[in-house]
N, C-alpha and C. Protein backbone atom coordinates (compact mmCIF):
# COMPACT_ATOMS: atom_id res chain seq x y z
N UNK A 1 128.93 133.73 107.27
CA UNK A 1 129.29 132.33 107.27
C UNK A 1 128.19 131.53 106.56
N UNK A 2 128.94 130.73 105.39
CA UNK A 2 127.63 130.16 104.95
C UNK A 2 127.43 128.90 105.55
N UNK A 3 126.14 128.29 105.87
CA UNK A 3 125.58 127.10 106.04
C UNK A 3 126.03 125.87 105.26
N UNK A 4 126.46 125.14 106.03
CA UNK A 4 126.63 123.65 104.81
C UNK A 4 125.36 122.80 105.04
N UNK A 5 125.02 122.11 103.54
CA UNK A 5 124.03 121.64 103.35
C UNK A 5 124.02 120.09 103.89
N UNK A 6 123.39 119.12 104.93
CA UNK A 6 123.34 118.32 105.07
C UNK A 6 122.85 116.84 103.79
N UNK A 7 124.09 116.41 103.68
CA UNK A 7 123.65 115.11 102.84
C UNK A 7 122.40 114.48 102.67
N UNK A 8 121.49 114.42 101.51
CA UNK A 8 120.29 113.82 101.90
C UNK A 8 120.33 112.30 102.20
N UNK A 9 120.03 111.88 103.18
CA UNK A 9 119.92 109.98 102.70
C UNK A 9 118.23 109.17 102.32
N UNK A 10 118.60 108.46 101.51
CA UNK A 10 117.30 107.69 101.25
C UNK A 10 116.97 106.69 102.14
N UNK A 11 115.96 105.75 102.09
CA UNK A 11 115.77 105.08 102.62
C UNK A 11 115.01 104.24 101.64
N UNK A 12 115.90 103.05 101.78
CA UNK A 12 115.57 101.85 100.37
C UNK A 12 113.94 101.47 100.94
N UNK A 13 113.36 101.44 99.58
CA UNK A 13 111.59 101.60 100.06
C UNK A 13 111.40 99.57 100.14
N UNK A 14 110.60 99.50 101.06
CA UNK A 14 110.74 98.23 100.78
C UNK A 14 111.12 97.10 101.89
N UNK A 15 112.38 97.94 102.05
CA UNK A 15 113.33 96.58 102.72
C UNK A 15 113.75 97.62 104.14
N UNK A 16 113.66 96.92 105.27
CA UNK A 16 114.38 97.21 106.24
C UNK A 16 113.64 99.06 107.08
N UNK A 17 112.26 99.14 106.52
CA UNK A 17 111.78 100.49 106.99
C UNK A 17 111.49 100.26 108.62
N UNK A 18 111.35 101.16 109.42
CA UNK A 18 111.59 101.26 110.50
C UNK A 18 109.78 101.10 111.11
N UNK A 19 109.71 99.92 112.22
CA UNK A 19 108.81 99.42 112.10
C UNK A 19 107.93 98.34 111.57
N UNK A 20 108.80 98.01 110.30
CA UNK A 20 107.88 97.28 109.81
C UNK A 20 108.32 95.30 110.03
N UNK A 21 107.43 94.70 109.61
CA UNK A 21 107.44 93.34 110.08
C UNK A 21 107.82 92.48 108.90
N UNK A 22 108.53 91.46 109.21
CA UNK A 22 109.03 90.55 108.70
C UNK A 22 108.88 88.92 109.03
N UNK A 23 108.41 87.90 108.18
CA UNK A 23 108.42 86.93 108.55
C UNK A 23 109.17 85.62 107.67
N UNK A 24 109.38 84.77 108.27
CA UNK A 24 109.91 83.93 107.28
C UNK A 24 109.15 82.59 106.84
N UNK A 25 109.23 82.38 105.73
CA UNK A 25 107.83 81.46 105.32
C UNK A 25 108.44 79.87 105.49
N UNK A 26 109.64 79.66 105.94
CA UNK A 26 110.27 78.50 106.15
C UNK A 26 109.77 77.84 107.79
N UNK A 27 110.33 78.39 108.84
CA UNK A 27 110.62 78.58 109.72
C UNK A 27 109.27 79.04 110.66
N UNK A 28 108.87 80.24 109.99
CA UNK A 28 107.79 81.22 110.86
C UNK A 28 108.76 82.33 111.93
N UNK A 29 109.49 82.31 111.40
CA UNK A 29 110.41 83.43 112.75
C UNK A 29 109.74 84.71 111.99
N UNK A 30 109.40 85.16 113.21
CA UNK A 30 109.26 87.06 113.13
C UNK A 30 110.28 87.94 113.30
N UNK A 31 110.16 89.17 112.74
CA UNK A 31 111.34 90.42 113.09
C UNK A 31 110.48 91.63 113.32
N UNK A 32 111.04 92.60 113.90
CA UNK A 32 110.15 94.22 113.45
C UNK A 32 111.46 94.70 113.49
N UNK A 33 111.64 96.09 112.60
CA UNK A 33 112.54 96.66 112.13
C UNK A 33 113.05 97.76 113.52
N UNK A 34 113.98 98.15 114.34
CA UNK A 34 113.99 98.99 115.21
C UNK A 34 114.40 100.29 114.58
N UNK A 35 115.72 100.00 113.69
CA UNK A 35 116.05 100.77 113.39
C UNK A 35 116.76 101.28 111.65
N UNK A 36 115.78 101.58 110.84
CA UNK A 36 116.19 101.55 109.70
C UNK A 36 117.92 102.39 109.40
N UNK A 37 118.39 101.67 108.55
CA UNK A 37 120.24 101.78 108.43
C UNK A 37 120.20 103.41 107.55
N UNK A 38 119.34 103.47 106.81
CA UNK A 38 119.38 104.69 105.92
C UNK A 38 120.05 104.18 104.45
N UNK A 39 120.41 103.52 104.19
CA UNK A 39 121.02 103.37 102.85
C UNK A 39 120.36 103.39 101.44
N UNK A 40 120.59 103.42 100.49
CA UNK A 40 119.71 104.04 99.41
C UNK A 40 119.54 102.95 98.55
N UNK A 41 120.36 101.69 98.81
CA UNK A 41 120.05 100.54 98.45
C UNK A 41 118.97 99.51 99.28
N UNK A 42 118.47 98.50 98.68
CA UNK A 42 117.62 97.36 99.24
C UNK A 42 118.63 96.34 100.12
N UNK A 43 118.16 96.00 101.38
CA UNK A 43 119.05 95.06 102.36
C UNK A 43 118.08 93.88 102.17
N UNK A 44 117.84 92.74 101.84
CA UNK A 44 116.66 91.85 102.22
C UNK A 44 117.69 90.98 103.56
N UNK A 45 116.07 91.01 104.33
CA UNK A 45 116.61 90.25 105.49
C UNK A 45 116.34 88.48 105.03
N UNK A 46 117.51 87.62 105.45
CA UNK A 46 117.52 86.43 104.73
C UNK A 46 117.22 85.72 106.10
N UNK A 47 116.15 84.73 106.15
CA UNK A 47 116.45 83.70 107.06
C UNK A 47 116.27 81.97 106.54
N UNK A 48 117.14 81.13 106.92
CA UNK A 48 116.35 79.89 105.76
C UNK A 48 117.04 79.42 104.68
N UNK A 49 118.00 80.58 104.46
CA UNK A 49 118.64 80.91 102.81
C UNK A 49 117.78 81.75 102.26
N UNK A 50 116.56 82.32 102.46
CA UNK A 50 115.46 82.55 101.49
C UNK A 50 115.10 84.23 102.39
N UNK A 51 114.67 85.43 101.23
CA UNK A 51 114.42 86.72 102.10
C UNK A 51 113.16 86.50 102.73
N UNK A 52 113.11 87.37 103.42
CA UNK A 52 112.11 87.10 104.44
C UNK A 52 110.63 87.41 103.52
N UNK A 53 109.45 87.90 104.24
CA UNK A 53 108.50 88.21 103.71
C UNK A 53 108.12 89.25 104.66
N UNK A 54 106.91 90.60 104.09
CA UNK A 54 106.73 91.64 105.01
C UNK A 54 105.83 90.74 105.88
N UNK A 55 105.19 91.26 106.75
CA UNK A 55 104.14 90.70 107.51
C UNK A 55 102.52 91.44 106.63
N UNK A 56 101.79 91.03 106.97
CA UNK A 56 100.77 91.45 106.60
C UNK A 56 99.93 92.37 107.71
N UNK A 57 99.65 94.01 107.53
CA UNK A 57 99.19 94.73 108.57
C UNK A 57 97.51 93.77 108.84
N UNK A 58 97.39 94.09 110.15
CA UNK A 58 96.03 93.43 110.63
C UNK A 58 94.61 94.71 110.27
C-alpha cells in the first residue's frame, strides 16, 4: 500500500504568523496572533481602514 503524500502548506511570511504582535498606529489597539490560518498568501490585519503594524520585540 502506498503512502499518500500530505499537501505542503505555506505560511505567508509576514502577515498573520502565529504569535506574533500587531498594533495599530491610529487607535493603539493591540493583537497577538493565536492561530496562524496557513495560507500561502499575505492576510494584513486592517484596523482604522489602515493594516496594522508588527509590534516591535522588546
Amino acid at each position: 500500500m502506498a503512502a499518500k503524500k500530505a499537501a505542503k502548506r505555506t505560511v505567508a511570511k509576514g502577515k498573520g504568523k502565529k504569535g506574533g504582535g500587531y498594533v495599530c498606529g491610529v487607535c493603539g489597539l493591540s493583537v497577538t496572533v493565536d492561530e496562524a490560518c496557513g495560507c500561502a498568501e499575505a492576510h494584513p490585519i486592517i484596523c482604522c481602514m489602515k493594516p496594522m503594524k508588527k509590534k516591535r520585540s522588546r
